[in-house]
Protein backbone atom coordinates (compact mmCIF):
# COMPACT_ATOMS: atom_id res chain seq x y z
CA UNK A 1 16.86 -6.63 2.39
CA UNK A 2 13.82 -8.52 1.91
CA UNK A 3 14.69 -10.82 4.53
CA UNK A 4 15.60 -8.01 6.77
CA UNK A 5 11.10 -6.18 6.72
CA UNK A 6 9.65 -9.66 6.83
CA UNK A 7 11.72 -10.82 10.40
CA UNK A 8 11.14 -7.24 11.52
CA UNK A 9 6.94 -7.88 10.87
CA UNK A 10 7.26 -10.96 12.05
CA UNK A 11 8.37 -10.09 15.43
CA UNK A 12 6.35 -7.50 15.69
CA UNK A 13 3.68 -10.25 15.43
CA UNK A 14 4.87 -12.38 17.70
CA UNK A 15 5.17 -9.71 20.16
CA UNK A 16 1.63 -9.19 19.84
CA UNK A 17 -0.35 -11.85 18.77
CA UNK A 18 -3.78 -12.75 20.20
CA UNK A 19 -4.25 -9.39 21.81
CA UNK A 20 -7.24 -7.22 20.70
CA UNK A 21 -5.55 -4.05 21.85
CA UNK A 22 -1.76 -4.19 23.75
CA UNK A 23 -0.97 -1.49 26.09
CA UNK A 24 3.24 -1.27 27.19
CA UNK A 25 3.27 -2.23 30.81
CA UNK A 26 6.35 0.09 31.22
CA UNK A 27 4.70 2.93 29.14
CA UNK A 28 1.18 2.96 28.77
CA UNK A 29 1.77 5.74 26.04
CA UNK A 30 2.16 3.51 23.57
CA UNK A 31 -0.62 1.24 21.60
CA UNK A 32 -0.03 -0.98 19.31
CA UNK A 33 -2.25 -3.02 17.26
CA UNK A 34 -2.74 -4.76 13.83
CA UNK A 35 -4.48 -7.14 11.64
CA UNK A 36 -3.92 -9.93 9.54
CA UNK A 37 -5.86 -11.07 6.99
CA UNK A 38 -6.35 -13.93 4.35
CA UNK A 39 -8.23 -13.61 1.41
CA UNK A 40 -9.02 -16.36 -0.79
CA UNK A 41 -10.92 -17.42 -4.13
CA UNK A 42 -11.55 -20.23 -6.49
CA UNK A 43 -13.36 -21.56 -9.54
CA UNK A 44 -13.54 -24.86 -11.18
CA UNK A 45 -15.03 -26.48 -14.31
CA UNK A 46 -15.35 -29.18 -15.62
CA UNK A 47 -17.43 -29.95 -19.55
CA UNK A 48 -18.97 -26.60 -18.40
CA UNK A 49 -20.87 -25.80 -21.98
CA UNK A 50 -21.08 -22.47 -20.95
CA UNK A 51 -17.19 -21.77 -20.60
CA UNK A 52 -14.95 -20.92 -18.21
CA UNK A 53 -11.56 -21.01 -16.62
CA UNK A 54 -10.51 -22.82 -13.22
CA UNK A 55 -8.26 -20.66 -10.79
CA UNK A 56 -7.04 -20.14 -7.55
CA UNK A 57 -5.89 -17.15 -6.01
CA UNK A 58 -4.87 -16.14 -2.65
CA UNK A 59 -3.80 -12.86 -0.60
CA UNK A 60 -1.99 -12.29 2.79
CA UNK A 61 -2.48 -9.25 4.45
CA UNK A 62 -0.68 -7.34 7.61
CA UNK A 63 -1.90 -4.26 8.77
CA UNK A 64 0.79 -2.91 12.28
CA UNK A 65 0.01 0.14 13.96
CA UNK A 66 2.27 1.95 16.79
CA UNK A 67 1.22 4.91 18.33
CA UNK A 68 2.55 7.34 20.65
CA UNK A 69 0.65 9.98 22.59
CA UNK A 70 1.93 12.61 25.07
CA UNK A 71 1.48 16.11 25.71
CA UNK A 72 0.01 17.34 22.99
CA UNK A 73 2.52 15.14 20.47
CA UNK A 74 1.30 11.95 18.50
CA UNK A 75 4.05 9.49 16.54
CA UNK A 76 2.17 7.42 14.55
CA UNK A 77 3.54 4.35 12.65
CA UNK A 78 1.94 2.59 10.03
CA UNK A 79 3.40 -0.92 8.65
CA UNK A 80 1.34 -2.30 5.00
CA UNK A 81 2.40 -5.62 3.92
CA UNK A 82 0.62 -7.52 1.33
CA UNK A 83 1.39 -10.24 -1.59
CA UNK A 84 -0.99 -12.21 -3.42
CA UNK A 85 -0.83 -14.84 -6.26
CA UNK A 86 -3.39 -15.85 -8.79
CA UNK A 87 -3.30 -19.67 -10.56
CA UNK A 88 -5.21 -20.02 -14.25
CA UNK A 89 -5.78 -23.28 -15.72
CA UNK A 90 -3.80 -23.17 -18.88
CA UNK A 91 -1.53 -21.19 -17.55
CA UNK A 92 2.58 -21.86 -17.01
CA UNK A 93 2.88 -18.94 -14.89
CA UNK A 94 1.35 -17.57 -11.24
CA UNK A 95 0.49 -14.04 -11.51
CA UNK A 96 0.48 -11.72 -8.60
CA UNK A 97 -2.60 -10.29 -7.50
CA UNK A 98 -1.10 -8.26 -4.58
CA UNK A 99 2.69 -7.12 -4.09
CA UNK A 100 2.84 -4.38 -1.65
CA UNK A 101 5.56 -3.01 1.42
CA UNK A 102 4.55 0.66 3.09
CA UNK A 103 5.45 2.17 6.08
CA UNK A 104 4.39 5.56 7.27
CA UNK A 105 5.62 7.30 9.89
CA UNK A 106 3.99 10.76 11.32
CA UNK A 107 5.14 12.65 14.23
CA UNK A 108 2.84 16.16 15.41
CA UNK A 109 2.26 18.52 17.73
CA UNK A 110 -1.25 19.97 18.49
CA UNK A 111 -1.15 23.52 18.64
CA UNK A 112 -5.08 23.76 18.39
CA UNK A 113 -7.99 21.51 19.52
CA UNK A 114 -11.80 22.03 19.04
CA UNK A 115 -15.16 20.02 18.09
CA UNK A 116 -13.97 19.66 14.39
CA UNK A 117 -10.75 17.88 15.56
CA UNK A 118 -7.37 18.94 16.37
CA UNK A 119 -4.81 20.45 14.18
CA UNK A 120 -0.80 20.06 14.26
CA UNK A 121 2.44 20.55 13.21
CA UNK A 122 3.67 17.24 11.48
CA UNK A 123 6.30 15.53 9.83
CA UNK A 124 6.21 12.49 8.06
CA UNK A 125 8.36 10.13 6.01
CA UNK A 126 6.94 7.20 3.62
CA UNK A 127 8.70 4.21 2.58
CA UNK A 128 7.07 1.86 -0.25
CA UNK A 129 8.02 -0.84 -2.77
CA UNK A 130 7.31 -4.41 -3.58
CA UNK A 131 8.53 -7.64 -2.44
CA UNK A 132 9.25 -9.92 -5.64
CA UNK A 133 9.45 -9.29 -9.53
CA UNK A 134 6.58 -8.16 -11.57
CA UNK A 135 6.29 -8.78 -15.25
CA UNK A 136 4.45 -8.05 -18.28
CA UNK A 137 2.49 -11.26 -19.98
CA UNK A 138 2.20 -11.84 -23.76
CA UNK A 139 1.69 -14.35 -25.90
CA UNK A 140 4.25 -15.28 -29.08
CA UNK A 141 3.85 -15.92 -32.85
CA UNK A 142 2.95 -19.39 -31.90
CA UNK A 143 1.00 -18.77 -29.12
CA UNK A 144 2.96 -19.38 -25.98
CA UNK A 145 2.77 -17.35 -23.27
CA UNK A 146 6.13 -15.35 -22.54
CA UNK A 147 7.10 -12.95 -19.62
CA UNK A 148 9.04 -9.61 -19.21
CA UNK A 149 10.81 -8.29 -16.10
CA UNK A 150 9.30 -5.17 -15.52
CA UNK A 151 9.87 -4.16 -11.88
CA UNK A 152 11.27 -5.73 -8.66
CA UNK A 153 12.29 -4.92 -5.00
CA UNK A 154 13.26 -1.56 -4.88
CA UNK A 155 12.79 -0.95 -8.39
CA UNK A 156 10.92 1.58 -7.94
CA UNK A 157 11.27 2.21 -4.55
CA UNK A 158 9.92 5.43 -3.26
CA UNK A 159 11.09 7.58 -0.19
CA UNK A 160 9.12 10.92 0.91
CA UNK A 161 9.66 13.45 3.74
CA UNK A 162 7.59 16.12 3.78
CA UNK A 163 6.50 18.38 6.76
CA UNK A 164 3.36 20.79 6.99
CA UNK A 165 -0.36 20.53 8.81
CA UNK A 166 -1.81 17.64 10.46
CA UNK A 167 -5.90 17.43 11.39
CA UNK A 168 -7.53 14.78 13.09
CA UNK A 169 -11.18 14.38 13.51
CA UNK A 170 -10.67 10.77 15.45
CA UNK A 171 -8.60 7.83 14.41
CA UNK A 172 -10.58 6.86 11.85
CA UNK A 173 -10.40 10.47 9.90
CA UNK A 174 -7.62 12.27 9.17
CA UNK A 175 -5.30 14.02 6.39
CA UNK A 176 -2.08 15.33 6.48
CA UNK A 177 -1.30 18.90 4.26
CA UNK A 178 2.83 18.55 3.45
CA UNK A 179 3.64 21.39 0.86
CA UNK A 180 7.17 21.02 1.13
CA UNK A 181 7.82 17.38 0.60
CA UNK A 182 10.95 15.37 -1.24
CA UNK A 183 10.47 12.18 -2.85
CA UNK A 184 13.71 9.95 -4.17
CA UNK A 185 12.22 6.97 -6.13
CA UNK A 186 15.17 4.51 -6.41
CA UNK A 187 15.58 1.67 -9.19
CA UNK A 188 18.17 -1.10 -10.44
CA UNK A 189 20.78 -0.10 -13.41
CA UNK A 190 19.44 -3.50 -14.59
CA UNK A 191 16.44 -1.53 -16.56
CA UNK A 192 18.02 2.00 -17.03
CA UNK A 193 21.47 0.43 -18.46
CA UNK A 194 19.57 -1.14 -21.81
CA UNK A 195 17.23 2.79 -22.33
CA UNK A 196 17.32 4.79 -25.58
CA UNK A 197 18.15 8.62 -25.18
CA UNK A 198 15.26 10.81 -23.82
CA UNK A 199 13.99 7.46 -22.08
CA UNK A 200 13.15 6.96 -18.49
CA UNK A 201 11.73 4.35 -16.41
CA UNK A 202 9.55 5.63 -13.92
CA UNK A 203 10.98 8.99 -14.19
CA UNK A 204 14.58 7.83 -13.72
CA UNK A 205 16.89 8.59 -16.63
CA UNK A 206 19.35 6.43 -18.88
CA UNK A 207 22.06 4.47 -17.05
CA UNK A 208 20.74 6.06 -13.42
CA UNK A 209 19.85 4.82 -10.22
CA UNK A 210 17.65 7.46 -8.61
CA UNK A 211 15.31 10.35 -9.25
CA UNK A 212 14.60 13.42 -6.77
CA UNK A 213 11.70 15.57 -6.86
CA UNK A 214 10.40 18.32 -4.69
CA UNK A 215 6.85 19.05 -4.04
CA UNK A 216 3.62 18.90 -2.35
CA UNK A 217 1.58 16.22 -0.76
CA UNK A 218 -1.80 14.97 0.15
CA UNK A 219 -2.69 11.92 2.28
CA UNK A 220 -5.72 11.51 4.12
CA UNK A 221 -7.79 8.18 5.72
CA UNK A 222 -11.43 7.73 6.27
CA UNK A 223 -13.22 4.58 7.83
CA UNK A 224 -16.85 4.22 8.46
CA UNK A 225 -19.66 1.84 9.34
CA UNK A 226 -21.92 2.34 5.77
CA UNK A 227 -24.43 -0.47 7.73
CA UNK A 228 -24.41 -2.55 10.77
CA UNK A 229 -20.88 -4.91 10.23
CA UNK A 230 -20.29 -3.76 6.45
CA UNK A 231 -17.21 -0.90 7.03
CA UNK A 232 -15.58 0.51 4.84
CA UNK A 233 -11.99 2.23 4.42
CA UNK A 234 -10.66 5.03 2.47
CA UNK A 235 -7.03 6.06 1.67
CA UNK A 236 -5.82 8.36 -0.76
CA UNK A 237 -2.21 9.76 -1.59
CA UNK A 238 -1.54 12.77 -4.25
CA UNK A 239 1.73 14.15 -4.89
CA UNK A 240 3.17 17.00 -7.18
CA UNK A 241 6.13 17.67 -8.09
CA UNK A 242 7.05 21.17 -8.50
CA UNK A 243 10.57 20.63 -10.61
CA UNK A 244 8.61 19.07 -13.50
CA UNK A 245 5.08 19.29 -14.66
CA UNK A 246 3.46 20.16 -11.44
CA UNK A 247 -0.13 19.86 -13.14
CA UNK A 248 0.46 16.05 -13.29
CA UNK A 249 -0.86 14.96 -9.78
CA UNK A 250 0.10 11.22 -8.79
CA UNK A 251 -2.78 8.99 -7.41
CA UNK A 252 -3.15 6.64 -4.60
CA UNK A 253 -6.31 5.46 -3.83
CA UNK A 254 -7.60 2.50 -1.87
CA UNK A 255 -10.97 1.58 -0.86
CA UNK A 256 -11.71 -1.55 0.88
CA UNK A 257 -15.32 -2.77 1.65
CA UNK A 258 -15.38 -5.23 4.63
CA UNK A 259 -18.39 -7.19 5.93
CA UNK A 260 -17.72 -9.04 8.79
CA UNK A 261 -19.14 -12.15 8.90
CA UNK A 262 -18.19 -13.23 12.69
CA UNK A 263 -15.12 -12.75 14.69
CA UNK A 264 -12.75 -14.48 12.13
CA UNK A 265 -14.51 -14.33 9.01
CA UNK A 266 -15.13 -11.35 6.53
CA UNK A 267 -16.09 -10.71 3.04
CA UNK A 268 -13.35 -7.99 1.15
CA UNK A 269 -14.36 -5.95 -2.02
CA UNK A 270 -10.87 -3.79 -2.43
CA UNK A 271 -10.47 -1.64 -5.49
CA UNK A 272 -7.11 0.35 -5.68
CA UNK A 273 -6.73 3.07 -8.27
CA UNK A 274 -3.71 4.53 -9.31
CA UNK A 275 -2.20 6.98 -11.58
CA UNK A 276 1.71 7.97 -11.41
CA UNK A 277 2.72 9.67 -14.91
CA UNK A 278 5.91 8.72 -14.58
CA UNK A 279 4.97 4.76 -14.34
CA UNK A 280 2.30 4.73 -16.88
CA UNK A 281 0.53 8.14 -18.11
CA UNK A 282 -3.18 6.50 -17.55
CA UNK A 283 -5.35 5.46 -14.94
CA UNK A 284 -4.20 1.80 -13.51
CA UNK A 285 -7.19 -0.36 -11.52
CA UNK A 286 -6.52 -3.37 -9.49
CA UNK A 287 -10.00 -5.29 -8.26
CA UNK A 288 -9.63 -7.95 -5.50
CA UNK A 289 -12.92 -9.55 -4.06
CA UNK A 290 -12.99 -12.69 -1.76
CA UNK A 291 -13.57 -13.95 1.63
CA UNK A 292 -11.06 -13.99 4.45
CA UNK A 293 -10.15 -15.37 7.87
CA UNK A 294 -9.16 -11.91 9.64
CA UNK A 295 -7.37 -11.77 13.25
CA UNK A 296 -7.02 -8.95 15.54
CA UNK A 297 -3.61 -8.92 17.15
């Protein structure tokens, strides 16, 4: 299945690549466009008095967007692929920095337009997981760093279809009101089989493979220019679920400051925060800063 996303992205690369912005020759309806970006860091020491601890880290990126626009309808599609991994001297195991697979697809209708942006009937669906195993790290009664399986592809995996209100200021600001929307998160027997009674993993009970809720959602994106070539993106996600302790809203939010150096190079601050109580009932942050080679395509 793995295999099966990355040939699909690929070819939607290669279809693609080195154009800033590809209109269909057959249907000039259509855009699509991406980007791809690398971001990299590293440290070394060496009899450094002062401490310290030499690493290497590195993240791919691919951001795919098709869009459709006719007569008052939009279909948007949104492909997220990302997967990073981190070296530390000392070390015996990489640890990811990045593991992520989205898609999001949209499909309105406008049904009114005026200077504060145009509003729709939409639909959407939402597909995301990651693409290798994640564990948890500790270290033993003698001191040796040991490893859990905690999650891996499709475990969790998360499906959503929702339908409601769409508003668009411009591309670059938008957010999406579904307050009827189901979500199925899907996971592997492997870590349900071994739970006690009353114990789930990520809301999916004992010896089960799935989990459906029914509920509201929130998803909106905002990018700006905060100075000349520093720009910066916004995207949030909230769900709740109205079956089960609807007060608990699940978090999604990614902000990514970009200064662009020159045409290839840029400088990425990205801080993710996220909060799903049936993951981990607190608030998890992720920090990534380095700089990358980013291509329009």
């Amino acid at each position: 299945m793995r295999g099966i996303f990355l040939v699909l992205i690929i070819i939607l690369i290669s279809k693609s690549y080195s154009q800033d912005k590809f209109t269909d020759s057959i249907n000039s309806n259509w855009e699509k466009f991406g980007k791809f970006t690398f971001l990299g860091n590293q440290s070394s020491y060496s009899y450094w008095t002062a401490g310290g601890q030499s690493s290497v880290s590195g993240t791919v990126k691919i951001d795919y967007d098709l869009n459709y626009e006719k007569s008052g309808w939009n279909w948007d599609t949104k492909i997220i692929a990302a997967y990073g991994l981190n070296s530390n001297a000392g070390s015996k195991f990489l640890k990811k920095t990045d593991d992520k697979l989205e898609i999001n697809s949209l499909i309105g209708k406008i049904f009114s337009s005026s200077n504060i942006g145009d509003l729709s009937y939409s639909s959407f669906i939402n597909f995301k997981t990651q693409w290798t195993k994640g564990y948890r790290f500790k270290k033993d009664s003698d001191g040796e760093e040991e490893r859990t399986e905690r999650t891996r592809f499709l475990s969790p995996g998360y499906l959503q279809i929702g339908v409601g209100l769409y508003w668009e200021k411009n591309k670059d600001f938008w957010v999406n009101f579904a307050p009827i929307t189901g979500r199925l998160i899907v996971v592997n027997k492997f870590f349900t089989d071994g739970l006690i009674d009353n114990q789930e993993y990520f809301g999916v009970k004992k010896g089960a493979t799935s989990r459906f809720e029914l509920g509201a959602s929130v998803r909106s994106f905002y990018k700006f220019e905060f100075v000349e070539n520093v720009f910066v993106t916004n995207r949030i996600s909230l769900y709740s679920d109205y079956l089960e302790n609807p007060e608990n809203i699940d978090l999604d939010y990614t902000i990514n400051t970009s200064l662009k150096v020159n045409r290839y190079l840029t400088t990425d601050l990205i801080f993710q925060f996220v909060y799903d109580n049936n993951a981990v009932k607190r608030l998890q942050v992720r920090e990534v800063m380095g700089i990358g080679l980013s291509l329009d395509f």
